[in-house]
Protein backbone atom coordinates (compact mmCIF):
# COMPACT_ATOMS: atom_id res chain seq x y z
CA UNK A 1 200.66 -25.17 -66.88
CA UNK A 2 199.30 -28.71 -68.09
CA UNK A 3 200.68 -30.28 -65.21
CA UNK A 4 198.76 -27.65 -62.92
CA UNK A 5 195.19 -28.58 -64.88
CA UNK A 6 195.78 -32.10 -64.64
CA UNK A 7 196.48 -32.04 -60.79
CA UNK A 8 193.42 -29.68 -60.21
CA UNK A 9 191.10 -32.38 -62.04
CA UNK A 10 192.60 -35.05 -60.39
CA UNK A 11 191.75 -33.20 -57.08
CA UNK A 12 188.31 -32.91 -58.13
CA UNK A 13 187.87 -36.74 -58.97
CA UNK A 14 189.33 -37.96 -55.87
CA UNK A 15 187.06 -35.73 -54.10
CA UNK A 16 184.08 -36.73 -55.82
CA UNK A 17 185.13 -40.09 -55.35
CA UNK A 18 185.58 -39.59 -51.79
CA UNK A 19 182.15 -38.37 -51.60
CA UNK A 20 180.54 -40.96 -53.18
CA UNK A 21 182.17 -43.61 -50.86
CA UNK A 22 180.43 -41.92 -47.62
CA UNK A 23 177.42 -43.91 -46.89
CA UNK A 24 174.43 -41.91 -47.60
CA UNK A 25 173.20 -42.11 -43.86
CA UNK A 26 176.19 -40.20 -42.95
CA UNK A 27 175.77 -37.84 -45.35
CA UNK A 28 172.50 -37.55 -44.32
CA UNK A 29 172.99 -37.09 -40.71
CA UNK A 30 176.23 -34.75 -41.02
CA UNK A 31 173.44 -32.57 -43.19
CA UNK A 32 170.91 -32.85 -40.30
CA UNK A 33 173.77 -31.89 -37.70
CA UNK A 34 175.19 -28.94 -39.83
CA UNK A 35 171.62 -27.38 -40.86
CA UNK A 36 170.86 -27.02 -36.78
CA UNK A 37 173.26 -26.20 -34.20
CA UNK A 38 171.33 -26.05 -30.82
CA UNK A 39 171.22 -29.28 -29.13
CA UNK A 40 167.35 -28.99 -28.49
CA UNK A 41 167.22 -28.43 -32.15
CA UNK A 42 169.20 -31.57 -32.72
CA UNK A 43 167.00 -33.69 -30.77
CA UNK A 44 163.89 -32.14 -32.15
CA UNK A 45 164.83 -33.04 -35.88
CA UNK A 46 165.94 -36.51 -34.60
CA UNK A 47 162.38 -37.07 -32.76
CA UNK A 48 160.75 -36.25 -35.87
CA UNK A 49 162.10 -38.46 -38.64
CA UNK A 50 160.00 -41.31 -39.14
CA UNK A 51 160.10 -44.55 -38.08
CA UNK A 52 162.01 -46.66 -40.66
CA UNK A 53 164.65 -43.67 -41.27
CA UNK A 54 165.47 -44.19 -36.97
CA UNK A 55 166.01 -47.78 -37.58
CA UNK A 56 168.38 -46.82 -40.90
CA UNK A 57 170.17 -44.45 -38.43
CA UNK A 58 170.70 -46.73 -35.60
CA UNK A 59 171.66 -49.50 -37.35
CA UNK A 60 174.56 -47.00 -39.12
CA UNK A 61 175.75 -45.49 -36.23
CA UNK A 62 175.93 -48.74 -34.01
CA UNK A 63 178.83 -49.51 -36.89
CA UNK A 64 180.58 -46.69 -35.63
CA UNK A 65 180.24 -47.50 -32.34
CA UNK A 66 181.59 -50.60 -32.54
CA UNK A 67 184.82 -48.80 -33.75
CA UNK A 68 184.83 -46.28 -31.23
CA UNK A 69 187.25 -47.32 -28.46
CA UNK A 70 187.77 -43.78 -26.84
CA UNK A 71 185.33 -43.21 -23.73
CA UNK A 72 184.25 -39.18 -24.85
CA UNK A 73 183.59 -40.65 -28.21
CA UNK A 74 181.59 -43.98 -27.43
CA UNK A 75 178.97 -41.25 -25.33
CA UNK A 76 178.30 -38.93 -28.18
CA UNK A 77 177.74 -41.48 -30.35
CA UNK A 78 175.75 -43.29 -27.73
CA UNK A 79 173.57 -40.01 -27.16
CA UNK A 80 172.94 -39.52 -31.14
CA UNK A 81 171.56 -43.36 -30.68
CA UNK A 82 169.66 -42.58 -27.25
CA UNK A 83 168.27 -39.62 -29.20
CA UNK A 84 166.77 -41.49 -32.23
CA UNK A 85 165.09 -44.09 -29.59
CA UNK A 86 167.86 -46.30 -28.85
CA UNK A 87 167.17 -47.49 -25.16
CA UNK A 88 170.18 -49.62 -24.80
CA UNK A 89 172.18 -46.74 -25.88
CA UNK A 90 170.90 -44.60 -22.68
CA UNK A 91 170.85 -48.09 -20.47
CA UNK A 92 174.66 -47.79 -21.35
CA UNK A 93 175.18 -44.01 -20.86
CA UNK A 94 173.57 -44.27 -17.13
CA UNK A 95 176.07 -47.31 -16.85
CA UNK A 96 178.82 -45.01 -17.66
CA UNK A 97 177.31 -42.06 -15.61
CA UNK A 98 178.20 -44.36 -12.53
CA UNK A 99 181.61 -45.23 -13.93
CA UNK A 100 182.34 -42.21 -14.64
CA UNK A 101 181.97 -40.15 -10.76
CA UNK A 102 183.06 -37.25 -10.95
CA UNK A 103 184.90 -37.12 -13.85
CA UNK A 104 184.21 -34.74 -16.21
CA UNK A 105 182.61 -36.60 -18.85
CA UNK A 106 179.12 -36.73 -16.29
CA UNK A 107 178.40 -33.56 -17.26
CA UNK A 108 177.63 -34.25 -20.58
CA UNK A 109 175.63 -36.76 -19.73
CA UNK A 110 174.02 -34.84 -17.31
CA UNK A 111 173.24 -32.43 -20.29
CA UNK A 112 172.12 -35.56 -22.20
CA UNK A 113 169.43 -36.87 -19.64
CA UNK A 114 168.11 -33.28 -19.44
CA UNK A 115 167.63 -32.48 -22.58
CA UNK A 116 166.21 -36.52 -23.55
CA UNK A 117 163.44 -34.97 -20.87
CA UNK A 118 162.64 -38.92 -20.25
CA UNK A 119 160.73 -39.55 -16.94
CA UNK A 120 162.19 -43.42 -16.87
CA UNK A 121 165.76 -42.23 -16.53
CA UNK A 122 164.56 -40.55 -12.81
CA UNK A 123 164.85 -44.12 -11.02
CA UNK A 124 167.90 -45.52 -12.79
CA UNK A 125 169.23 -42.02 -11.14
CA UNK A 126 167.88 -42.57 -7.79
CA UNK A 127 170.45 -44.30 -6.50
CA UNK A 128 172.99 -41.90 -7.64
CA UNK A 129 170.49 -39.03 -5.98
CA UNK A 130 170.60 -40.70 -2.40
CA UNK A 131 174.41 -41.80 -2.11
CA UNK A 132 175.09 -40.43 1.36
CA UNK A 133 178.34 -38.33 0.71
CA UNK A 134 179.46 -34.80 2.14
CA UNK A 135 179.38 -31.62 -0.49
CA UNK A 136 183.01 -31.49 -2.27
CA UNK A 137 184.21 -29.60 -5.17
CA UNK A 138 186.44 -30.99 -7.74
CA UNK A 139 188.84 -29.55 -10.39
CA UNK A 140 190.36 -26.13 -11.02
CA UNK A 141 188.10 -24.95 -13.66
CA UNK A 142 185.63 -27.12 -14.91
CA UNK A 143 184.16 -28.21 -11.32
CA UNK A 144 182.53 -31.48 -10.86
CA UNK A 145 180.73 -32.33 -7.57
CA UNK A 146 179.93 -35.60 -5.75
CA UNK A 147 177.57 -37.58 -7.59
CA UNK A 148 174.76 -37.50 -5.24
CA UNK A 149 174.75 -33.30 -5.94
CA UNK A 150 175.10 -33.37 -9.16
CA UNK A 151 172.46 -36.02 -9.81
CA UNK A 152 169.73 -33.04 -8.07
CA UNK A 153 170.09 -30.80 -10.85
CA UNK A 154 170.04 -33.38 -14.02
CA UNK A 155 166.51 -34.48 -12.33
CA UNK A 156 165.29 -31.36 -12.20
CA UNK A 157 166.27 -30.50 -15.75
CA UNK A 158 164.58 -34.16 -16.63
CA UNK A 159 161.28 -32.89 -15.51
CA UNK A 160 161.76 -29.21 -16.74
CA UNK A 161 162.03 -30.65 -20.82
CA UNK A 162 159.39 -33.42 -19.84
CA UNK A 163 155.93 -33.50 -21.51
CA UNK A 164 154.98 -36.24 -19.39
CA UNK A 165 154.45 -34.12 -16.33
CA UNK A 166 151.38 -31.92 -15.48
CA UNK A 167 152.40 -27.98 -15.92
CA UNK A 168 152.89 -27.77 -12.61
CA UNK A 169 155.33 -29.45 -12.06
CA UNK A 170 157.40 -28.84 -15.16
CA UNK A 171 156.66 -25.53 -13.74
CA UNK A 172 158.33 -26.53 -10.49
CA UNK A 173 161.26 -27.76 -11.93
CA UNK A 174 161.85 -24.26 -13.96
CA UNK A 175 161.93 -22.58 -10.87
CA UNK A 176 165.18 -24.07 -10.32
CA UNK A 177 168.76 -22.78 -11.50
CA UNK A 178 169.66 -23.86 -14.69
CA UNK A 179 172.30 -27.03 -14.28
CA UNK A 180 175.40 -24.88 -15.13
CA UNK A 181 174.84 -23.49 -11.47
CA UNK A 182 176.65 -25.30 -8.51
CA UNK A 183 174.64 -27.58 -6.80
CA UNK A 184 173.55 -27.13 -2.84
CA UNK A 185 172.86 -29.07 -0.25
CA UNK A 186 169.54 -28.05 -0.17
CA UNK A 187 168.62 -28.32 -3.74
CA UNK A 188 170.00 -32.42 -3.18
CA UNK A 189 167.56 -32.39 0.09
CA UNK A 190 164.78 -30.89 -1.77
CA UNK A 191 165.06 -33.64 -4.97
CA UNK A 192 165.31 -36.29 -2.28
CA UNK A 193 162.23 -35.61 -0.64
CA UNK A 194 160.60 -35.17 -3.65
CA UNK A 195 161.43 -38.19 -4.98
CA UNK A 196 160.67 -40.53 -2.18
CA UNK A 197 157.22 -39.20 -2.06
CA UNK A 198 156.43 -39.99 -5.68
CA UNK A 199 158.86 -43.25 -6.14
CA UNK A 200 155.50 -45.46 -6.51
CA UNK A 201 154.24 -43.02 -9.13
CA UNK A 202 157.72 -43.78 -11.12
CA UNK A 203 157.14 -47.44 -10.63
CA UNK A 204 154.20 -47.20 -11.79
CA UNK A 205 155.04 -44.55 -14.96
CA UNK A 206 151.80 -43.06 -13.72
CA UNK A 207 153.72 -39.34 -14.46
CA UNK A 208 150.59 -37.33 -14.46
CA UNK A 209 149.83 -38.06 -10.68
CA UNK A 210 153.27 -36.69 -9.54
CA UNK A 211 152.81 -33.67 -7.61
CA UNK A 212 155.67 -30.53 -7.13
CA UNK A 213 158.13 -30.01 -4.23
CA UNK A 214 159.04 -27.57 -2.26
CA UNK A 215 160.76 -24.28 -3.28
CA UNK A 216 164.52 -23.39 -2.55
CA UNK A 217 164.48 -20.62 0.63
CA UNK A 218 164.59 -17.12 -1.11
CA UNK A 219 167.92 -15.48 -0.61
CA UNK A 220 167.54 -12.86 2.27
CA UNK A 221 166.41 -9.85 1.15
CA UNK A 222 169.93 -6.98 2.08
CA UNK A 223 168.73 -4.25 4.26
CA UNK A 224 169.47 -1.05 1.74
CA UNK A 225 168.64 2.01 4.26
CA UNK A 226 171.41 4.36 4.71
CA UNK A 227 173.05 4.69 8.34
CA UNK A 228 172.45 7.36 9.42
CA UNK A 229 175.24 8.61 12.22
CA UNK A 230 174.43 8.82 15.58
CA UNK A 231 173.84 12.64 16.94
CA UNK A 232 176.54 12.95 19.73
CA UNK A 233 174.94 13.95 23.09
CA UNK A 234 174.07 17.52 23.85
CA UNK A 235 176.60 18.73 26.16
CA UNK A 236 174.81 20.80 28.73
CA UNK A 237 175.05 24.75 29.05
CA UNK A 238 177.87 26.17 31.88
CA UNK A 239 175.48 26.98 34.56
CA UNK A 240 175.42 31.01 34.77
CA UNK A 241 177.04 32.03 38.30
CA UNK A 242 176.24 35.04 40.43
CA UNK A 243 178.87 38.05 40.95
CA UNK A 244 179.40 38.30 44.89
CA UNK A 245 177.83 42.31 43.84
CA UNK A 246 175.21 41.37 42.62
CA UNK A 247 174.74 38.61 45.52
CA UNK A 248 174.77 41.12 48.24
CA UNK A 249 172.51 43.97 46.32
CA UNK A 250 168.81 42.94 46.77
CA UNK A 251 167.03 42.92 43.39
CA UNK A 252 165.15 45.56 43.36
CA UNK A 253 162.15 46.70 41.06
CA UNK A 254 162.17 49.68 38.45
CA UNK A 255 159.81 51.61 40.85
CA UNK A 256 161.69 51.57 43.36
CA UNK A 257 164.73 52.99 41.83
CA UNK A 258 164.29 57.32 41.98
CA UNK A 259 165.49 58.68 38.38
CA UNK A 260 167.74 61.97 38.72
CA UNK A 261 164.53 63.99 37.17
CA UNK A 262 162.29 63.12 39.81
CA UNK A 263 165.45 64.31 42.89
CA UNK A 264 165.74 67.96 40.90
CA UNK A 265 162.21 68.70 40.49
CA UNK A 266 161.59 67.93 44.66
CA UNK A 267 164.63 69.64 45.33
CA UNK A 268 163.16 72.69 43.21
CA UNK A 269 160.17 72.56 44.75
CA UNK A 270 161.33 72.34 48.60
CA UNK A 271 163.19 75.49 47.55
CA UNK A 272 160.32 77.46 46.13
CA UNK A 273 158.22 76.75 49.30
CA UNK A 274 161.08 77.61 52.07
CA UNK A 275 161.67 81.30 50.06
CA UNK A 276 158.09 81.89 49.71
CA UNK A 277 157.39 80.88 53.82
CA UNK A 278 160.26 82.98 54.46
CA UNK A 279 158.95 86.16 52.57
CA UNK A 280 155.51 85.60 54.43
CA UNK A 281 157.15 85.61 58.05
CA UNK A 282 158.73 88.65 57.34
CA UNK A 283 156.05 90.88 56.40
């Protein structure tokens, strides 16, 4: 029984002691991360901490990166930095976006670059956007596409979570799929166009002057009316054929045709006449 207590207090210290070893930034920032759980919550609370807590942060988590040697964990501890304003953090993430193809790992970064909303990481994704490469699929479950195609989407997104853009064309841009939908050939075409028209704009991080782009074609609209079966053809009525009777007997009309009253009653009469002329004579 004593030897139970004393291993349950121990417990306790070395957990307390544990606890106070953890640097109070990452107890801070595993607090942040556990009291929100959407990523645009995340980067929200990160935006809004003041300026000398950002610094505190970096400078923290640039430790850990510096012990990080696995590539999956080096980019979400890069986008934690890129998040609270590190710019050589996201200069290294688009570094490994390139590296990376069409491995896997680009579509968290794709999800990162969308939801940082920045308008300077359109150009460093330019070239990416204008590769000239044929639409392939890769994977057997989580699918990946050439980098060129899936570049079109994570510039869209960019503009959808970006204040820096007039309405419209954040408006624009949410028109689009979301980026867990496969990418198309004309959704790359479209982002292409659009962004050589308004490359000097970039250049120039003049962001209000960019205008939309075009619209994906609407899907063709299915034809819903029933068939309706075709009526088969009326089949013509037997023509009716005359009896070889009736052929030779002229058609005669109902006036002309003597009824058996009308034969007995002249017959009746001839008779009365011929007695009575007969009685006559012989007187």
């Amino acid at each position: 029984m004593k030897l139970n207590a004393f291993l349950f207090i121990l417990g306790i210290t070395l957990v307390a002691r544990a606890q106070d070893e953890i640097p109070q930034e990452r107890r801070e920032l595993n607090e942040l991360f556990e009291s929100v759980q959407r990523w645009d919550q995340r980067l929200e609370a990160l935006r809004r901490l003041p300026a000398e807590k950002k610094e505190a942060y970096i400078e923290f988590t640039r430790k850990d990166l510096s012990t990080e040697t696995s590539p999956g964990g080096r980019d979400q501890i890069l986008e934690i930095l890129y998040y609270l304003g590190d710019t050589a953090a996201r200069d290294e993430l688009v570094r490994n976006y390139y590296r990376d193809g069409t491995d896997s790992r680009t579509a968290m970064q794709s999800s990162t670059f969308s939801a940082a909303g920045d308008p300077e990481l359109v150009p460093m994704l330019a070239p990416a956007l204008l590769c000239p490469e044929p639409y392939r699929r890769f994977g057997d479950d989580a699918f990946t596409y050439p980098l060129s195609f899936q570049t079109a989407p994570t510039v869209i997104g960019i503009i959808r979570n970006s204040p820096a853009f007039s309405a419209d064309v954040i408006n624009w841009a949410r028109r689009f799929p979301k980026s867990d939908t496969p990418p198309t050939e004309e959704l790359r075409e479209i982002v292409r166009e659009w962004w050589r028209a308004h490359e000097p704009f970039f250049r120039e991080k003049n962001y209000k002057a960019v205008q939309p782009g075009r619209d994906l074609k609407p899907d063709p609209v299915p034809d819903l009316t029933p068939e309706v079966p075709a009526s088969p053809p009326a089949t013509p009525a037997p023509p009716i054929l005359a009896s070889k009777s009736s052929a030779a007997t002229p058609a005669t009309s109902p006036a002309e045709i003597p009824s058996n009253a009308l034969l007995w009653t002249g017959a009746v009469a001839a008779f009365v006449l011929l007695a009575g002329l007969l009685f006559f004579w012989r007187r």
